[in-house]
N, C-alpha and C. Protein backbone atom coordinates (compact mmCIF):
# COMPACT_ATOMS: atom_id res chain seq x y z
N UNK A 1 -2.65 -16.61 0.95
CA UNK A 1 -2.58 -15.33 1.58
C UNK A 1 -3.36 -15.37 2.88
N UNK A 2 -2.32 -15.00 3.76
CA UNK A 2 -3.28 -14.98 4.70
C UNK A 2 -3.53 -13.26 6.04
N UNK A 3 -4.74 -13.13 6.05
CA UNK A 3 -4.93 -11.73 6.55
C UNK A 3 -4.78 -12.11 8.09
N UNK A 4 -3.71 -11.26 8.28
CA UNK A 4 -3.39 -10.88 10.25
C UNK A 4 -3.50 -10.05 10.59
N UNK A 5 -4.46 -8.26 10.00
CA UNK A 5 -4.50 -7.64 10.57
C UNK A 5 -5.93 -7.02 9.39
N UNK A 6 -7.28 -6.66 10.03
CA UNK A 6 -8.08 -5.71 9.21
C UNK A 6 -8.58 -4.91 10.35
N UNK A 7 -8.32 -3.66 9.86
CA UNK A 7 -8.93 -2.57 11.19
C UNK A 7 -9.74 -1.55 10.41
N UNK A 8 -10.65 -0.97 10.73
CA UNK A 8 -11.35 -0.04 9.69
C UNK A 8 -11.16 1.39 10.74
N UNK A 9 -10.46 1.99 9.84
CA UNK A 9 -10.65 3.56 10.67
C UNK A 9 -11.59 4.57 10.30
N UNK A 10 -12.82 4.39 10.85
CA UNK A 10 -13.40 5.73 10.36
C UNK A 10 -13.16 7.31 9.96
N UNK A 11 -12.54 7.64 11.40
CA UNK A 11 -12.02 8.87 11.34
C UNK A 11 -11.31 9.23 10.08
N UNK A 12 -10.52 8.15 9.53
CA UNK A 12 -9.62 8.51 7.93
C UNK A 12 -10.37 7.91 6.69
N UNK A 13 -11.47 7.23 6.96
CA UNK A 13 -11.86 6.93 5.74
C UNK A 13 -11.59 5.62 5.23
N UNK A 14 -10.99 4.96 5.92
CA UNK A 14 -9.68 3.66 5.25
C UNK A 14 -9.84 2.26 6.00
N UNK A 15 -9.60 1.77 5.45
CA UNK A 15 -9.12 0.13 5.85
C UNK A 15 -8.02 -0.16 6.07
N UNK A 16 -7.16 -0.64 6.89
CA UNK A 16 -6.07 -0.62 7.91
C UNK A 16 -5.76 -1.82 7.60
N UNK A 17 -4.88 -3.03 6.49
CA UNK A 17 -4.63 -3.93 6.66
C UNK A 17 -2.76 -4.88 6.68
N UNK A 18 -2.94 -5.95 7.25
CA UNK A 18 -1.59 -6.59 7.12
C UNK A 18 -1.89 -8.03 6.40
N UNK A 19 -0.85 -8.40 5.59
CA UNK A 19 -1.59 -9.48 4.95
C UNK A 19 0.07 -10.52 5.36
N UNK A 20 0.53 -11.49 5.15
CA UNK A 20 1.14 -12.34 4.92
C UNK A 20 0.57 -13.34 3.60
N UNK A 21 2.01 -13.26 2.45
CA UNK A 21 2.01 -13.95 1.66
C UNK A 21 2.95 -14.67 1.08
N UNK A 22 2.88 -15.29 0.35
CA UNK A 22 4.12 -16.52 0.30
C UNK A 22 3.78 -16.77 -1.70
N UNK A 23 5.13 -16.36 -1.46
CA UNK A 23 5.93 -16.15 -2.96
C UNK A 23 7.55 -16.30 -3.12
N UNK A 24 8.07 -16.78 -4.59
CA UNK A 24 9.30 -17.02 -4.84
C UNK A 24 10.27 -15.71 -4.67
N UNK A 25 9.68 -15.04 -5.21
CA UNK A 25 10.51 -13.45 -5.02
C UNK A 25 9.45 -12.16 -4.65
N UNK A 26 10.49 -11.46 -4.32
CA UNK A 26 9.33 -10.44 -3.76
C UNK A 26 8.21 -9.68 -4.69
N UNK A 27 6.95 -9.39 -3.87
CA UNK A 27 5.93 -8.81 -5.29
C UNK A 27 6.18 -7.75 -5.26
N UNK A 28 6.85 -6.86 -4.81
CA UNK A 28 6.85 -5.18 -5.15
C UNK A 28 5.39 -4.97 -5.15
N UNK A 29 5.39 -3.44 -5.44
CA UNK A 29 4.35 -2.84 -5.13
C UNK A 29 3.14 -3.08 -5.89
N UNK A 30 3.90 -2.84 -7.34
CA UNK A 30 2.29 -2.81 -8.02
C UNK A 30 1.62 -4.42 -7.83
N UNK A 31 2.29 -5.38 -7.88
CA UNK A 31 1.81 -6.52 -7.71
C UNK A 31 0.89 -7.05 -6.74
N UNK A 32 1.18 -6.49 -5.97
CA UNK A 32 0.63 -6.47 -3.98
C UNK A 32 -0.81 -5.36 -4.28
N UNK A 33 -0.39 -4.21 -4.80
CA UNK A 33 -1.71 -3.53 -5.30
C UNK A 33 -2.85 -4.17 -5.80
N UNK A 34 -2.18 -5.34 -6.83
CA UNK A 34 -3.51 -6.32 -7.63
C UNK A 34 -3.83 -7.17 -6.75
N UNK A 35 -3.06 -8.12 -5.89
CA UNK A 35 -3.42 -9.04 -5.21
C UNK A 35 -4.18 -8.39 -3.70
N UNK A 36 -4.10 -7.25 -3.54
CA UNK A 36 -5.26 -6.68 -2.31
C UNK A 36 -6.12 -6.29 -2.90
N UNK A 37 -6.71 -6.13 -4.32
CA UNK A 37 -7.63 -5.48 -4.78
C UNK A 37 -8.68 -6.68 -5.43
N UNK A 38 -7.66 -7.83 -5.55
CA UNK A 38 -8.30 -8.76 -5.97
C UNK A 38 -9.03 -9.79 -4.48
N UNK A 39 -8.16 -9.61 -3.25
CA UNK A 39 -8.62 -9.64 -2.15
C UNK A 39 -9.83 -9.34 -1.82
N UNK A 40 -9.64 -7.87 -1.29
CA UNK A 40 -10.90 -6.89 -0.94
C UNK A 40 -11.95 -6.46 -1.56
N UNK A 41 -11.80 -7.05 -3.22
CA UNK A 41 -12.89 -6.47 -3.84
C UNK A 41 -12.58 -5.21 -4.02
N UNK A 42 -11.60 -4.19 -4.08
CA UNK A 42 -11.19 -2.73 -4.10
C UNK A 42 -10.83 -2.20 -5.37
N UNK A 43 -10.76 -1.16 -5.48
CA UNK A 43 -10.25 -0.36 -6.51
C UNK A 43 -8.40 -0.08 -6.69
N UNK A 44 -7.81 -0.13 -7.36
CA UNK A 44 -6.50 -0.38 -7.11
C UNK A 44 -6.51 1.29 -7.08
N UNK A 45 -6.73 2.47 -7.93
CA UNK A 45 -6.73 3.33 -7.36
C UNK A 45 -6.80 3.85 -5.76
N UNK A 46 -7.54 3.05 -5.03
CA UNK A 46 -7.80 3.60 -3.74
C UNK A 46 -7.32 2.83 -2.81
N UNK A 47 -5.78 1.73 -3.08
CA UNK A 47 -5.09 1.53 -2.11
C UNK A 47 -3.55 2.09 -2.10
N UNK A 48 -3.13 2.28 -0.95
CA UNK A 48 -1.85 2.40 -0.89
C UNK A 48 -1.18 1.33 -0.32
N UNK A 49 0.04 1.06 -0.57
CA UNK A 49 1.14 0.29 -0.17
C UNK A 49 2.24 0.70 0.37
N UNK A 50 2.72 0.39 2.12
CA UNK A 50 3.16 1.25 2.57
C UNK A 50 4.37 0.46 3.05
N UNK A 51 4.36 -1.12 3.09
CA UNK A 51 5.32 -1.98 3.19
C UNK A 51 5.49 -3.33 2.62
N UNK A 52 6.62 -4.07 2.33
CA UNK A 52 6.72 -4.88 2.23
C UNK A 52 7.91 -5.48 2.39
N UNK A 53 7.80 -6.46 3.60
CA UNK A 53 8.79 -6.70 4.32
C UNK A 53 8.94 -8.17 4.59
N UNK A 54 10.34 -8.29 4.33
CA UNK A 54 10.30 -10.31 4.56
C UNK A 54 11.86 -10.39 5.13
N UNK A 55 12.50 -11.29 5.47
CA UNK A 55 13.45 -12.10 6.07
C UNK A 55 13.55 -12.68 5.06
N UNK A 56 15.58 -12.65 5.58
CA UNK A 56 16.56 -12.88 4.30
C UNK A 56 16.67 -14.59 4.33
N UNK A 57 16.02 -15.11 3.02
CA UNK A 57 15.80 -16.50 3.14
C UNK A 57 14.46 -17.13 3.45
N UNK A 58 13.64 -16.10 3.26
CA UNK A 58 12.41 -16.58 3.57
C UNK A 58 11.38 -16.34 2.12
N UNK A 59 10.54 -17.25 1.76
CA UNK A 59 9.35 -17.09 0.53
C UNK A 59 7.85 -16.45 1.32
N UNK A 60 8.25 -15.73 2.75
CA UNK A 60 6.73 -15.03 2.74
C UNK A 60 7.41 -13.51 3.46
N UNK A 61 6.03 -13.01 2.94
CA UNK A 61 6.45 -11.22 2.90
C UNK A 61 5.17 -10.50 3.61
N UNK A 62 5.38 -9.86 4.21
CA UNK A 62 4.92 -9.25 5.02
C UNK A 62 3.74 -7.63 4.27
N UNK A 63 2.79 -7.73 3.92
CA UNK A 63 2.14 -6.34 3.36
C UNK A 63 1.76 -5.35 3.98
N UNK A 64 1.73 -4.72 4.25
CA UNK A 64 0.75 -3.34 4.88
C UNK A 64 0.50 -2.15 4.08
N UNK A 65 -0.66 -2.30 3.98
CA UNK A 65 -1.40 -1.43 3.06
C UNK A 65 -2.64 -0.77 3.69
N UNK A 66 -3.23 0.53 2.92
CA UNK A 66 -4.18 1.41 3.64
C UNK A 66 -5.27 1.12 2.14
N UNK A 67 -6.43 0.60 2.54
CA UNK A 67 -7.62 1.17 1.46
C UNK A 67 -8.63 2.34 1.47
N UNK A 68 -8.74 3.07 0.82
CA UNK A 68 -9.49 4.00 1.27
C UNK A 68 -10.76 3.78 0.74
N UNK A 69 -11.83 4.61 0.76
CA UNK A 69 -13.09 4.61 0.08
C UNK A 69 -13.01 4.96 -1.01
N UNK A 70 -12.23 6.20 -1.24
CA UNK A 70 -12.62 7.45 -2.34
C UNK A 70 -10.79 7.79 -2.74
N UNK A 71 -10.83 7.95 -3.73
CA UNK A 71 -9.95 8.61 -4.11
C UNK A 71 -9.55 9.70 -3.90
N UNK A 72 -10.87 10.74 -3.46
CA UNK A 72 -10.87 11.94 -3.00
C UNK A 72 -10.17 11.57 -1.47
N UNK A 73 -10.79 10.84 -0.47
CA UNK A 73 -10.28 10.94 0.89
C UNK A 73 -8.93 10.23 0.69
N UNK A 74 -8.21 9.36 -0.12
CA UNK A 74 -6.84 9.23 -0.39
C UNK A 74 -6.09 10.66 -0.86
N UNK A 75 -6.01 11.31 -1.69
CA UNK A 75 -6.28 12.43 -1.65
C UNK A 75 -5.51 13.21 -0.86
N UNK A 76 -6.31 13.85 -0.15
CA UNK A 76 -6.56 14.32 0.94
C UNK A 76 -5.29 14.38 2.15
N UNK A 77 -5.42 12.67 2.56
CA UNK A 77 -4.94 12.31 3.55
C UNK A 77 -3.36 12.12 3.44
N UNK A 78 -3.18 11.32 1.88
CA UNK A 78 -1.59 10.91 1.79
C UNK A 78 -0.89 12.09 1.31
N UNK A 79 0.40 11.90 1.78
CA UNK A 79 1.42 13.26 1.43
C UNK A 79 1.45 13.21 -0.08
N UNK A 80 1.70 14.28 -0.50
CA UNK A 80 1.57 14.35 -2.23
C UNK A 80 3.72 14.24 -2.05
N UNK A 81 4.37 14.09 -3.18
CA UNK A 81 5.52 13.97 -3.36
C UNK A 81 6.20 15.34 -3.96
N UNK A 82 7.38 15.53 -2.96
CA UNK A 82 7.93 17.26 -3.19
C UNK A 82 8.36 17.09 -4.74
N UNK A 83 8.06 18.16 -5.30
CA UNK A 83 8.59 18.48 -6.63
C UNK A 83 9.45 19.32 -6.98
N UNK A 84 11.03 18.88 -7.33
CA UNK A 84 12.26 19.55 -7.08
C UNK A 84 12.12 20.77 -8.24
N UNK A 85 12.60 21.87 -7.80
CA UNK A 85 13.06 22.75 -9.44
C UNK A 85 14.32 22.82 -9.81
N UNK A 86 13.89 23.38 -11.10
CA UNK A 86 15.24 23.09 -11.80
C UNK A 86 16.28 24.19 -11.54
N UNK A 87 15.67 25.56 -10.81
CA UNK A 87 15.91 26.64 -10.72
C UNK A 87 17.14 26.52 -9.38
N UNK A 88 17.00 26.04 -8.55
CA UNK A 88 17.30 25.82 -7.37
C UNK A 88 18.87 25.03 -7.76
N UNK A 89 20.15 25.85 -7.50
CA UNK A 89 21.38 25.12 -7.34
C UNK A 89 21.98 25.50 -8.80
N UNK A 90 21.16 26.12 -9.67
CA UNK A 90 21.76 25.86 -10.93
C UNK A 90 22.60 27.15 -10.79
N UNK A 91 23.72 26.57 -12.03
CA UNK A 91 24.45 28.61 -12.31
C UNK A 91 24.69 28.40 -13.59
């Protein structure tokens, strides 16, 4: 694994990173979650995963992920996910 990008943003609380890694198939998310947490020393709670991106024919993938401090300032900062009703469209 190799890290090509660590930026620390104060203003948000977070760690700003890009990683390149090299694997048979892609790690999806939760996988990439363990392997930055096992990285950074982090809490898997307090990262997000915001990409993962590789070329067709290629064994390395591209990560970008945000760590935060706190769960609270994750929180906070990331969009929560709309929650549809059931009410809406029905007859």
């Amino acid at each position: 694994m190799n890290v090509i990008s660590d930026k620390k943003n104060d203003l948000l609380n977070r760690r700003e990173v890009k990683l390149l890694t090299q694997n048979t198939s892609n790690p999806g998310f939760d996988n990439s979650v363990k392997v930055i947490s096992e990285e950074f020393k982090a809490k898997p709670e307090n990262i997000v995963i915001k990409n993962v991106k590789s070329k067709f024919g290629r064994d390395t993938f591209l990560i970008d992920a945000f760590i935060y401090n706190s769960v609270k300032d994750k929180d906070n900062i990331e969009p929560k996910p709309k929650v549809k009703s059931a009410a809406v469209g029905a007859k």
